[in-house]
PDB file of N, CA and C in Angstrom:
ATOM      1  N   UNK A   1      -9.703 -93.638  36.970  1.00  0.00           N
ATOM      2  CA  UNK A   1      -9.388 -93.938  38.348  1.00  0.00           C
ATOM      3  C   UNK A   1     -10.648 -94.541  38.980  1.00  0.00           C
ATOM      4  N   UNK A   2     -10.549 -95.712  39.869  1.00  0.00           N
ATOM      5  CA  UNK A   2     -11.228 -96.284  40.442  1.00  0.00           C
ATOM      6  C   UNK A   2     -12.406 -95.289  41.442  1.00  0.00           C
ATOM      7  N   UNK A   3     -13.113 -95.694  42.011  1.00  0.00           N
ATOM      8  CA  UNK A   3     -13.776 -95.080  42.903  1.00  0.00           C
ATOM      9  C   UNK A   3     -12.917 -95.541  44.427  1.00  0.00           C
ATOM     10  N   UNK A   4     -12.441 -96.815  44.367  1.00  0.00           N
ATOM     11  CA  UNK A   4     -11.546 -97.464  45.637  1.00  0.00           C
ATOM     12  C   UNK A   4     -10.478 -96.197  45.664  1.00  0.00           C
ATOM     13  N   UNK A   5      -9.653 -96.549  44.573  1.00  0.00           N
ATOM     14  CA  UNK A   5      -8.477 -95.679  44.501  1.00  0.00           C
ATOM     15  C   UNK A   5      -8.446 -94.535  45.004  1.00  0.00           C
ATOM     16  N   UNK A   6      -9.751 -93.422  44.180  1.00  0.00           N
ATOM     17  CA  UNK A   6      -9.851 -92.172  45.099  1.00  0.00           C
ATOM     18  C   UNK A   6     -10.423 -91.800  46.503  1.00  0.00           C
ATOM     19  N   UNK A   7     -11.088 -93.135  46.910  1.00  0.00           N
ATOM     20  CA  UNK A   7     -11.609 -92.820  48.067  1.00  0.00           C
ATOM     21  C   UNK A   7     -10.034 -93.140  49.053  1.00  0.00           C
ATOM     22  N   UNK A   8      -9.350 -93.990  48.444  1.00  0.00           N
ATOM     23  CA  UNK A   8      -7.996 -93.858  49.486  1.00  0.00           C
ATOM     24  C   UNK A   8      -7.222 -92.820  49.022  1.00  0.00           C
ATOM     25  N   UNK A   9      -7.065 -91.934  48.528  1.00  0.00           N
ATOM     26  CA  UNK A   9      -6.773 -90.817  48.486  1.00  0.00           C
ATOM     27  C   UNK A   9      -6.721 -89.590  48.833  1.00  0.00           C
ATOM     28  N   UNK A  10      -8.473 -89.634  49.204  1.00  0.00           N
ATOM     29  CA  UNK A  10      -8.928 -88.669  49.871  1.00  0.00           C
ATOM     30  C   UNK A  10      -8.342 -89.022  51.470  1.00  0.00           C
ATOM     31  N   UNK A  11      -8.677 -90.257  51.699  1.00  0.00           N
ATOM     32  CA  UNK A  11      -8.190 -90.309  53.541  1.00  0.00           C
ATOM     33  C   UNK A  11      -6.556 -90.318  53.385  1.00  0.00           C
ATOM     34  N   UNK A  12      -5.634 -90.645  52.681  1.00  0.00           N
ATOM     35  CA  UNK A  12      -4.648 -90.273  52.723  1.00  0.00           C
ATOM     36  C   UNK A  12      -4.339 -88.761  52.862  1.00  0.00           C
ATOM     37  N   UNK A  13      -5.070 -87.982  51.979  1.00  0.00           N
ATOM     38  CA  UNK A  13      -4.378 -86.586  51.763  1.00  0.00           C
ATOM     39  C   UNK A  13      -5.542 -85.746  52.978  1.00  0.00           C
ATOM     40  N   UNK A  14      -6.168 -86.868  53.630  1.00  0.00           N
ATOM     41  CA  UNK A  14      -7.027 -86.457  54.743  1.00  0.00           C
ATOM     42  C   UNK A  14      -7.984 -84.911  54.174  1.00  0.00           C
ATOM     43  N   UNK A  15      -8.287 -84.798  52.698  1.00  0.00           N
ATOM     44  CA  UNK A  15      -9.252 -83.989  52.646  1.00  0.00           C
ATOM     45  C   UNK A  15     -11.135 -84.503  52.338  1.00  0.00           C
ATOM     46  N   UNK A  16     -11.750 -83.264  52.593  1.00  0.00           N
ATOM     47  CA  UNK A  16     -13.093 -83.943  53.207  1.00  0.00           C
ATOM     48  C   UNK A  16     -13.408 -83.251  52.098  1.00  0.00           C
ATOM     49  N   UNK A  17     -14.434 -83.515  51.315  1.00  0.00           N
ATOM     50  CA  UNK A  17     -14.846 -83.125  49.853  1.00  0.00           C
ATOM     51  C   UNK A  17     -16.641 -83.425  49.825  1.00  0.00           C
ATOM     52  N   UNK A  18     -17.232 -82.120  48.962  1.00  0.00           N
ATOM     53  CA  UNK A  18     -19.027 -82.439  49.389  1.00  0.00           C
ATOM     54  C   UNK A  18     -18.620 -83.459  47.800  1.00  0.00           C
ATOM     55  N   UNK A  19     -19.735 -83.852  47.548  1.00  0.00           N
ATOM     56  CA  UNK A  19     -19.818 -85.000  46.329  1.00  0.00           C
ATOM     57  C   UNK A  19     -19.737 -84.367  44.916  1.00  0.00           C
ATOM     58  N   UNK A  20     -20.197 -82.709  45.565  1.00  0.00           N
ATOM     59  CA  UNK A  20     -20.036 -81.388  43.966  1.00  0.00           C
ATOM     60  C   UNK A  20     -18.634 -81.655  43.988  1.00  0.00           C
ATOM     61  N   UNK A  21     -18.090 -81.567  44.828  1.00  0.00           N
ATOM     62  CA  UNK A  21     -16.189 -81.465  44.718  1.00  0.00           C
ATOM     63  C   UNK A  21     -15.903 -82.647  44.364  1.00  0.00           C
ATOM     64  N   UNK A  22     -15.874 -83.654  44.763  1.00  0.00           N
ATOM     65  CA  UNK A  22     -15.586 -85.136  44.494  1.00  0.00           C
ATOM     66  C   UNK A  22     -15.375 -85.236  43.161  1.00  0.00           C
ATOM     67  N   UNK A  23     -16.392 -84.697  42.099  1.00  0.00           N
ATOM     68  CA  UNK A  23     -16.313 -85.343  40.586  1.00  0.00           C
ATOM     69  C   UNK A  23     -15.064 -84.383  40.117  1.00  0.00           C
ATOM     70  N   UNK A  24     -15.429 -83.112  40.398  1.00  0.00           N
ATOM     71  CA  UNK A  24     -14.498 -82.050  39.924  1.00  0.00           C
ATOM     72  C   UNK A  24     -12.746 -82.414  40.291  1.00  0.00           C
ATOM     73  N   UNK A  25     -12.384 -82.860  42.026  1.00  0.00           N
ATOM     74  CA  UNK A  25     -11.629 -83.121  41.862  1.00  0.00           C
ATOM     75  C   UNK A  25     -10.737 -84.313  41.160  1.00  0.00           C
ATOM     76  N   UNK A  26     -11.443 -85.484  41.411  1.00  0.00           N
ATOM     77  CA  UNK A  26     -11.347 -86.598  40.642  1.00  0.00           C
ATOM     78  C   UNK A  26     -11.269 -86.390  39.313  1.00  0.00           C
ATOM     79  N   UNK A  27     -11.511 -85.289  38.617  1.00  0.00           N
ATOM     80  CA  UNK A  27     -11.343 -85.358  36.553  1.00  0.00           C
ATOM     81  C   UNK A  27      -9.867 -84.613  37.096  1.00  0.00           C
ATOM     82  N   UNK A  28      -9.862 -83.707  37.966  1.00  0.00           N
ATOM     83  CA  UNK A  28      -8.237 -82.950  37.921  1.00  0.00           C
ATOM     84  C   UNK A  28      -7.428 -83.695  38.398  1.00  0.00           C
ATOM     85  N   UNK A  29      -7.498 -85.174  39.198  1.00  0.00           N
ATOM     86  CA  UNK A  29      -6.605 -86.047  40.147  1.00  0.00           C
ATOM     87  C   UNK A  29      -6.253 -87.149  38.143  1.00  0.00           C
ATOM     88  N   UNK A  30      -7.255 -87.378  37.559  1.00  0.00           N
ATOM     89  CA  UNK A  30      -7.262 -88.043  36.247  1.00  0.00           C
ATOM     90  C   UNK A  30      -6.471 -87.236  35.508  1.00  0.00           C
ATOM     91  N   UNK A  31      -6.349 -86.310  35.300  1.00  0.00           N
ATOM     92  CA  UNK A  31      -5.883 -85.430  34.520  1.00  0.00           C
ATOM     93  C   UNK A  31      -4.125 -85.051  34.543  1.00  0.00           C
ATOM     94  N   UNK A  32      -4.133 -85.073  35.426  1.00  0.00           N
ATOM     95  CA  UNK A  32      -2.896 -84.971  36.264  1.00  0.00           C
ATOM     96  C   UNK A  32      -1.742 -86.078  36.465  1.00  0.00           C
ATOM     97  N   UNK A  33      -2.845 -87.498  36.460  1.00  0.00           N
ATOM     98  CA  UNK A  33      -2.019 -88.759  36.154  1.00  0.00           C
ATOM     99  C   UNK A  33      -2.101 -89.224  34.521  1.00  0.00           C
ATOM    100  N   UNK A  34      -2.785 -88.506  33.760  1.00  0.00           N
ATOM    101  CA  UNK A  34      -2.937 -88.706  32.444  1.00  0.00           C
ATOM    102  C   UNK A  34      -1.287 -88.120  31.870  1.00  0.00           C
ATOM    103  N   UNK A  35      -1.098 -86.622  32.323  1.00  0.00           N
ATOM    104  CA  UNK A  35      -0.107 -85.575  32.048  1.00  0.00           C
ATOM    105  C   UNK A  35       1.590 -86.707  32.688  1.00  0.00           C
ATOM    106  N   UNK A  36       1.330 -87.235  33.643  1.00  0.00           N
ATOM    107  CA  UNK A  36       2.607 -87.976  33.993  1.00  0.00           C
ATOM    108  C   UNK A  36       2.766 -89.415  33.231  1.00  0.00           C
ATOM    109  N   UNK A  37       1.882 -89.750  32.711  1.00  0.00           N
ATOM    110  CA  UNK A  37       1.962 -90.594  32.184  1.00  0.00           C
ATOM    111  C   UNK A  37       2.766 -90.685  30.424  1.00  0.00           C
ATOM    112  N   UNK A  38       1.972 -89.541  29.625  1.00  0.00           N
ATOM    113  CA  UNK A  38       2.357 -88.735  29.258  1.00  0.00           C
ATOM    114  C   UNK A  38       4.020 -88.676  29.133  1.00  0.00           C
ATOM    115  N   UNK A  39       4.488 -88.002  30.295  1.00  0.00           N
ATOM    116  CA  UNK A  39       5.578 -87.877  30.540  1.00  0.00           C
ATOM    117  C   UNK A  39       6.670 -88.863  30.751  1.00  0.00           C
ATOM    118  N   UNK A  40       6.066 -89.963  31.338  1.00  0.00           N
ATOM    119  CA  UNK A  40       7.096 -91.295  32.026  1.00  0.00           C
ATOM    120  C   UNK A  40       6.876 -91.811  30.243  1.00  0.00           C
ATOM    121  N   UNK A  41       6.499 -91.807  29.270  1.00  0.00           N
ATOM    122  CA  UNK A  41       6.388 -92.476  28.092  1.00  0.00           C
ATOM    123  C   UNK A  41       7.809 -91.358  27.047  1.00  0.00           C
ATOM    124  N   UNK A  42       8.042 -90.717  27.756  1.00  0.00           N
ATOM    125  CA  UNK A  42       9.197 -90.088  27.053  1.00  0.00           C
ATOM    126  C   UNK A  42      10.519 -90.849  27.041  1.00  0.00           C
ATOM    127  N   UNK A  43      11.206 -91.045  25.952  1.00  0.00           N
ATOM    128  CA  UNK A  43      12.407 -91.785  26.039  1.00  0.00           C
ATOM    129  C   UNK A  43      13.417 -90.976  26.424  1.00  0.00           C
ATOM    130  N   UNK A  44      14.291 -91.025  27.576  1.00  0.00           N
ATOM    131  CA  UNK A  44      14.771 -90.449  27.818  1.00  0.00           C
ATOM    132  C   UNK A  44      16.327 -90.928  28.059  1.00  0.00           C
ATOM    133  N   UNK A  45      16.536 -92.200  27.684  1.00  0.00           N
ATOM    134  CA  UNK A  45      17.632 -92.819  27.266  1.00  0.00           C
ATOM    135  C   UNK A  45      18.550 -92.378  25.996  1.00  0.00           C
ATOM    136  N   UNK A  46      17.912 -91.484  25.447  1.00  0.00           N
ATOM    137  CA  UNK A  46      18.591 -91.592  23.814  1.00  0.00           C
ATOM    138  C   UNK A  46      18.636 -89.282  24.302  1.00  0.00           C
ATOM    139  N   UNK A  47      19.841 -89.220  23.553  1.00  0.00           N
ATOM    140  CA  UNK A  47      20.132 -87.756  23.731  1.00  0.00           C
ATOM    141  C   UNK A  47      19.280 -87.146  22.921  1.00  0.00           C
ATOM    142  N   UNK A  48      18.491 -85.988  24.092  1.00  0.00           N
ATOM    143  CA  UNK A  48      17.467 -84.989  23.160  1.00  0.00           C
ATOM    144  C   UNK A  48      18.367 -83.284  22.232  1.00  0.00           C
ATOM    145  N   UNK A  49      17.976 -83.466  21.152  1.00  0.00           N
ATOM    146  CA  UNK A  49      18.253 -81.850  21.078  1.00  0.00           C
ATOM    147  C   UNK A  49      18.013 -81.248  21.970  1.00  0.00           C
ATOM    148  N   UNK A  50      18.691 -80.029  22.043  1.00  0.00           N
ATOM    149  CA  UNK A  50      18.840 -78.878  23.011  1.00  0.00           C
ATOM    150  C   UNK A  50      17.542 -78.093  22.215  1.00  0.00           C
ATOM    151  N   UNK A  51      17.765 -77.360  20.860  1.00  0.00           N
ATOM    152  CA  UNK A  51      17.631 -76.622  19.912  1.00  0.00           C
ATOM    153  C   UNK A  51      17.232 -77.217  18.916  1.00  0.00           C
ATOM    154  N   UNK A  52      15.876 -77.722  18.487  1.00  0.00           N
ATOM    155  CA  UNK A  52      15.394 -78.347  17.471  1.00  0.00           C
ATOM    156  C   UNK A  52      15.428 -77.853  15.871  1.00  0.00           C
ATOM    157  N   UNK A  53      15.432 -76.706  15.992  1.00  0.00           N
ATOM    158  CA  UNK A  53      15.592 -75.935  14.674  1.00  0.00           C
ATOM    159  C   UNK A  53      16.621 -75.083  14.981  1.00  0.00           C
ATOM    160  N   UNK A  54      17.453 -74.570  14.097  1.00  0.00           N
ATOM    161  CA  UNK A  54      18.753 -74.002  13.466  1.00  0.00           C
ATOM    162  C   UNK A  54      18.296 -72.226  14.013  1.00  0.00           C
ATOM    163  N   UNK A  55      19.531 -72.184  14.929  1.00  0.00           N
ATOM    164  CA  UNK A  55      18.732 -70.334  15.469  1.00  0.00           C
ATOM    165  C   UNK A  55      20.371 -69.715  14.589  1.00  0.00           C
ATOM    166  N   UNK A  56      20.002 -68.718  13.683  1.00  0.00           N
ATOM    167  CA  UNK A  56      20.609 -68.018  13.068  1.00  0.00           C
ATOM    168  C   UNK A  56      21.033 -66.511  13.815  1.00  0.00           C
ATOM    169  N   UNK A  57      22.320 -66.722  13.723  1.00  0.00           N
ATOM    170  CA  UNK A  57      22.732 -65.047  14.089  1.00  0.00           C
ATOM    171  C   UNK A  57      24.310 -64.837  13.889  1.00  0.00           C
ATOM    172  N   UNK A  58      24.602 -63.731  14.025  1.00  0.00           N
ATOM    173  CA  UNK A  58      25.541 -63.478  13.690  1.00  0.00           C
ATOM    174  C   UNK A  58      26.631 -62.963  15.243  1.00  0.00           C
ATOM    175  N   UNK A  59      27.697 -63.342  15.551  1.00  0.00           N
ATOM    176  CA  UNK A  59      28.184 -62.802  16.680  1.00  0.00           C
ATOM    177  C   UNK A  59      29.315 -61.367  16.551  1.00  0.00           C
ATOM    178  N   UNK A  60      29.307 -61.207  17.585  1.00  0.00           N
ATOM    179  CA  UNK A  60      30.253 -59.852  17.522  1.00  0.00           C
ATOM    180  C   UNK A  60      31.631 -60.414  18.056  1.00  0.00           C
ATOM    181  N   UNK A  61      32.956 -59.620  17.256  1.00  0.00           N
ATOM    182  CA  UNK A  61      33.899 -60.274  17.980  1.00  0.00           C
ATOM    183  C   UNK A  61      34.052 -59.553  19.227  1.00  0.00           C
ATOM    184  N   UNK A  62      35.151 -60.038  19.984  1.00  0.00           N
ATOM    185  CA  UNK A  62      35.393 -59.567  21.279  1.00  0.00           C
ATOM    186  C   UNK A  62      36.434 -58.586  21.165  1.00  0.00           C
ATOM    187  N   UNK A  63      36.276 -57.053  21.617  1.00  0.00           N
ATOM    188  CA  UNK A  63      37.610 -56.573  21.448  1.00  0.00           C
ATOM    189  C   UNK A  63      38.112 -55.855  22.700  1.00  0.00           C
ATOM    190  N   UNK A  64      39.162 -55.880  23.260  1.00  0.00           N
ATOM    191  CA  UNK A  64      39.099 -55.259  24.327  1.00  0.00           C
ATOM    192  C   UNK A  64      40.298 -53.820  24.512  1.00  0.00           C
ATOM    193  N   UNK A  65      39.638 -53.139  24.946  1.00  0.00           N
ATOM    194  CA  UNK A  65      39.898 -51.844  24.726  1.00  0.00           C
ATOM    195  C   UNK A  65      40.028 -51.176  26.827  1.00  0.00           C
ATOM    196  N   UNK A  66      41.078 -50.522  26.545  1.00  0.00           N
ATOM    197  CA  UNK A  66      41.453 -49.806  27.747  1.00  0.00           C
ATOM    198  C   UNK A  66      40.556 -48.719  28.275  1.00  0.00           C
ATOM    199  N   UNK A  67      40.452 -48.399  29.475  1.00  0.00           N
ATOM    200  CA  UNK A  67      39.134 -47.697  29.753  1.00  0.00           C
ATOM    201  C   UNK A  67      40.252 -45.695  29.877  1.00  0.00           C
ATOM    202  N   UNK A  68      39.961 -45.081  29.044  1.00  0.00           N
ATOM    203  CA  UNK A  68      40.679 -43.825  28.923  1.00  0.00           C
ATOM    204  C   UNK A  68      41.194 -42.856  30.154  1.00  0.00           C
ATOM    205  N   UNK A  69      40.160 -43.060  31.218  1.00  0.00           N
ATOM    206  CA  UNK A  69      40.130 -41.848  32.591  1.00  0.00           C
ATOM    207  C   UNK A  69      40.114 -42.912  33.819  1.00  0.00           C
ATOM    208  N   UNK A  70      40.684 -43.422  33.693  1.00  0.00           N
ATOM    209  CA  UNK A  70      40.957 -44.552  34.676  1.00  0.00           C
ATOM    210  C   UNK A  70      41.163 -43.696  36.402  1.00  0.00           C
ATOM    211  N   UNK A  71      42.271 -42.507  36.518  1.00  0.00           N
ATOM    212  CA  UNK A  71      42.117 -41.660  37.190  1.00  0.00           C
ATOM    213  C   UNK A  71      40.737 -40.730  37.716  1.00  0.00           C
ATOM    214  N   UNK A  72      40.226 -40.393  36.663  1.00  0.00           N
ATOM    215  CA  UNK A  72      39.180 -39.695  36.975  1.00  0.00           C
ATOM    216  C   UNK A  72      37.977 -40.703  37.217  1.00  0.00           C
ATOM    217  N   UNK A  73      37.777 -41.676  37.043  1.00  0.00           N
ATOM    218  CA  UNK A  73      36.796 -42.754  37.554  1.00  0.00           C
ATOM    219  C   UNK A  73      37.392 -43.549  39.016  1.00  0.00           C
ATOM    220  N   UNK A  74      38.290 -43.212  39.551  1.00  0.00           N
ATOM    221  CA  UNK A  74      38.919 -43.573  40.890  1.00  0.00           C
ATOM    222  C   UNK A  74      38.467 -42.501  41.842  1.00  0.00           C
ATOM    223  N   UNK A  75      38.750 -40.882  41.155  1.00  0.00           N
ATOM    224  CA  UNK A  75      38.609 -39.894  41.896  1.00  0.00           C
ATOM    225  C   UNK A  75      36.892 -39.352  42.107  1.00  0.00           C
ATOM    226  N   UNK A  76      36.185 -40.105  41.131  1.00  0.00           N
ATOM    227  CA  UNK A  76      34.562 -39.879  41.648  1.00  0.00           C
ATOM    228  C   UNK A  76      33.606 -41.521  41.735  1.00  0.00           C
ATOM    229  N   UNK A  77      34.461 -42.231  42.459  1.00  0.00           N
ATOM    230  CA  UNK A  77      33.710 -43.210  43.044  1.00  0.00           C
ATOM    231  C   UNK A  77      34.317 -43.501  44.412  1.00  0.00           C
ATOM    232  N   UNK A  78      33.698 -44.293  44.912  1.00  0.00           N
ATOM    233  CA  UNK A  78      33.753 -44.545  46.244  1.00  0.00           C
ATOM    234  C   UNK A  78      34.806 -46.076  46.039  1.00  0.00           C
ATOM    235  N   UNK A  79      35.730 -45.950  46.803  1.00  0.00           N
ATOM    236  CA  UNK A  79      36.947 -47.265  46.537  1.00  0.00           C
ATOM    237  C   UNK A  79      37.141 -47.708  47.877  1.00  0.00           C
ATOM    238  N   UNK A  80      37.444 -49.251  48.187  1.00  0.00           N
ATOM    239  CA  UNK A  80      37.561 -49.725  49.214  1.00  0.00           C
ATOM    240  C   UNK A  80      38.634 -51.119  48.884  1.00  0.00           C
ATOM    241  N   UNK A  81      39.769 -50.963  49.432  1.00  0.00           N
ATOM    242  CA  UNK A  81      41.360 -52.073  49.728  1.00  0.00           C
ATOM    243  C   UNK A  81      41.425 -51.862  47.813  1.00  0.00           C
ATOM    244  N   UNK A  82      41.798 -51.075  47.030  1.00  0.00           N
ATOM    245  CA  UNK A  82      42.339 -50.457  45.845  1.00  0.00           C
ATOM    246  C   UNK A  82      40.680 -50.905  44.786  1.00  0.00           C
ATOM    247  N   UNK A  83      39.376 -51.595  45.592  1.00  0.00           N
ATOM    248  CA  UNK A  83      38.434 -51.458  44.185  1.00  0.00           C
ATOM    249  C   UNK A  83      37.702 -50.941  44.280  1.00  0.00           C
ATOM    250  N   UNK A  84      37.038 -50.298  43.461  1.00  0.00           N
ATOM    251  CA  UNK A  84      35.773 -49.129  43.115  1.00  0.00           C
ATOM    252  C   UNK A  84      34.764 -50.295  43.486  1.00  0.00           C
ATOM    253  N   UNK A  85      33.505 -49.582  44.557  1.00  0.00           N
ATOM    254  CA  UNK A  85      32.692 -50.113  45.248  1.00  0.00           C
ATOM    255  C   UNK A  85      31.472 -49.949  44.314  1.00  0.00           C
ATOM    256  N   UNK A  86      30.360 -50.805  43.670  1.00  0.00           N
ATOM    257  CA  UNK A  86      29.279 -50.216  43.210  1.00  0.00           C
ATOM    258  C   UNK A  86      28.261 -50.414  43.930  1.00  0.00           C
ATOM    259  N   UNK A  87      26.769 -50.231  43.245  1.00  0.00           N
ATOM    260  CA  UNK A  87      25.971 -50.323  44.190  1.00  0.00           C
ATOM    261  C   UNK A  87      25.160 -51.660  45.001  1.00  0.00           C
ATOM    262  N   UNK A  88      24.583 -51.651  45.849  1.00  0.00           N
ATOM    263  CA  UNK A  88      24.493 -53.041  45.880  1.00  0.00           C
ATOM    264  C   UNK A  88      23.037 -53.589  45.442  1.00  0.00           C
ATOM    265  N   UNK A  89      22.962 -54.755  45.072  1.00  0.00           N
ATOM    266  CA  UNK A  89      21.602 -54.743  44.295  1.00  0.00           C
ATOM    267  C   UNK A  89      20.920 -56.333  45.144  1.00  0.00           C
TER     268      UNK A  89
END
């Protein structure tokens, strides 16, 4: 980065910097347009994998099963217009 460049930078982003700060910020203002650059060089026209390598596992089936005390889980919770209220989070 220019010395022009960052000096309009600084009066843009209107910060006042001693000359110790100046270099320091200027390698992180470089650094920062290095990282986007970086980035804008990614092709992003062409479909990326999600999942680059193969994730192995095994699933469970789904089974669904009736809940046994359906009564007795009505009679010790708190219910409001026929549904059991839980807590609120």
């Amino acid at each position: 980065m220019e010395d022009k460049e960052f000096d309009r930078l600084l009066k843009i982003t209107r910060l006042r910097v001693s000359d110790g700060e100046r270099s320091m910020i200027k390698k992180d203002v470089e650094q920062v347009i290095a990282y986007f650059d970086e980035v804008s060089a990614v092709d992003a026209g062409k479909e990326q994998e999600r999942y680059p390598a193969a994730i192995p596992g095994r699933f469970r089936e789904d089974v669904i099963s009736s809940f046994a005390d359906v009564d007795g889980l009505k009679r010790n919770s708190k219910m409001r217009n026929g549904y059991i209220v839980g807590p609120k989070l």
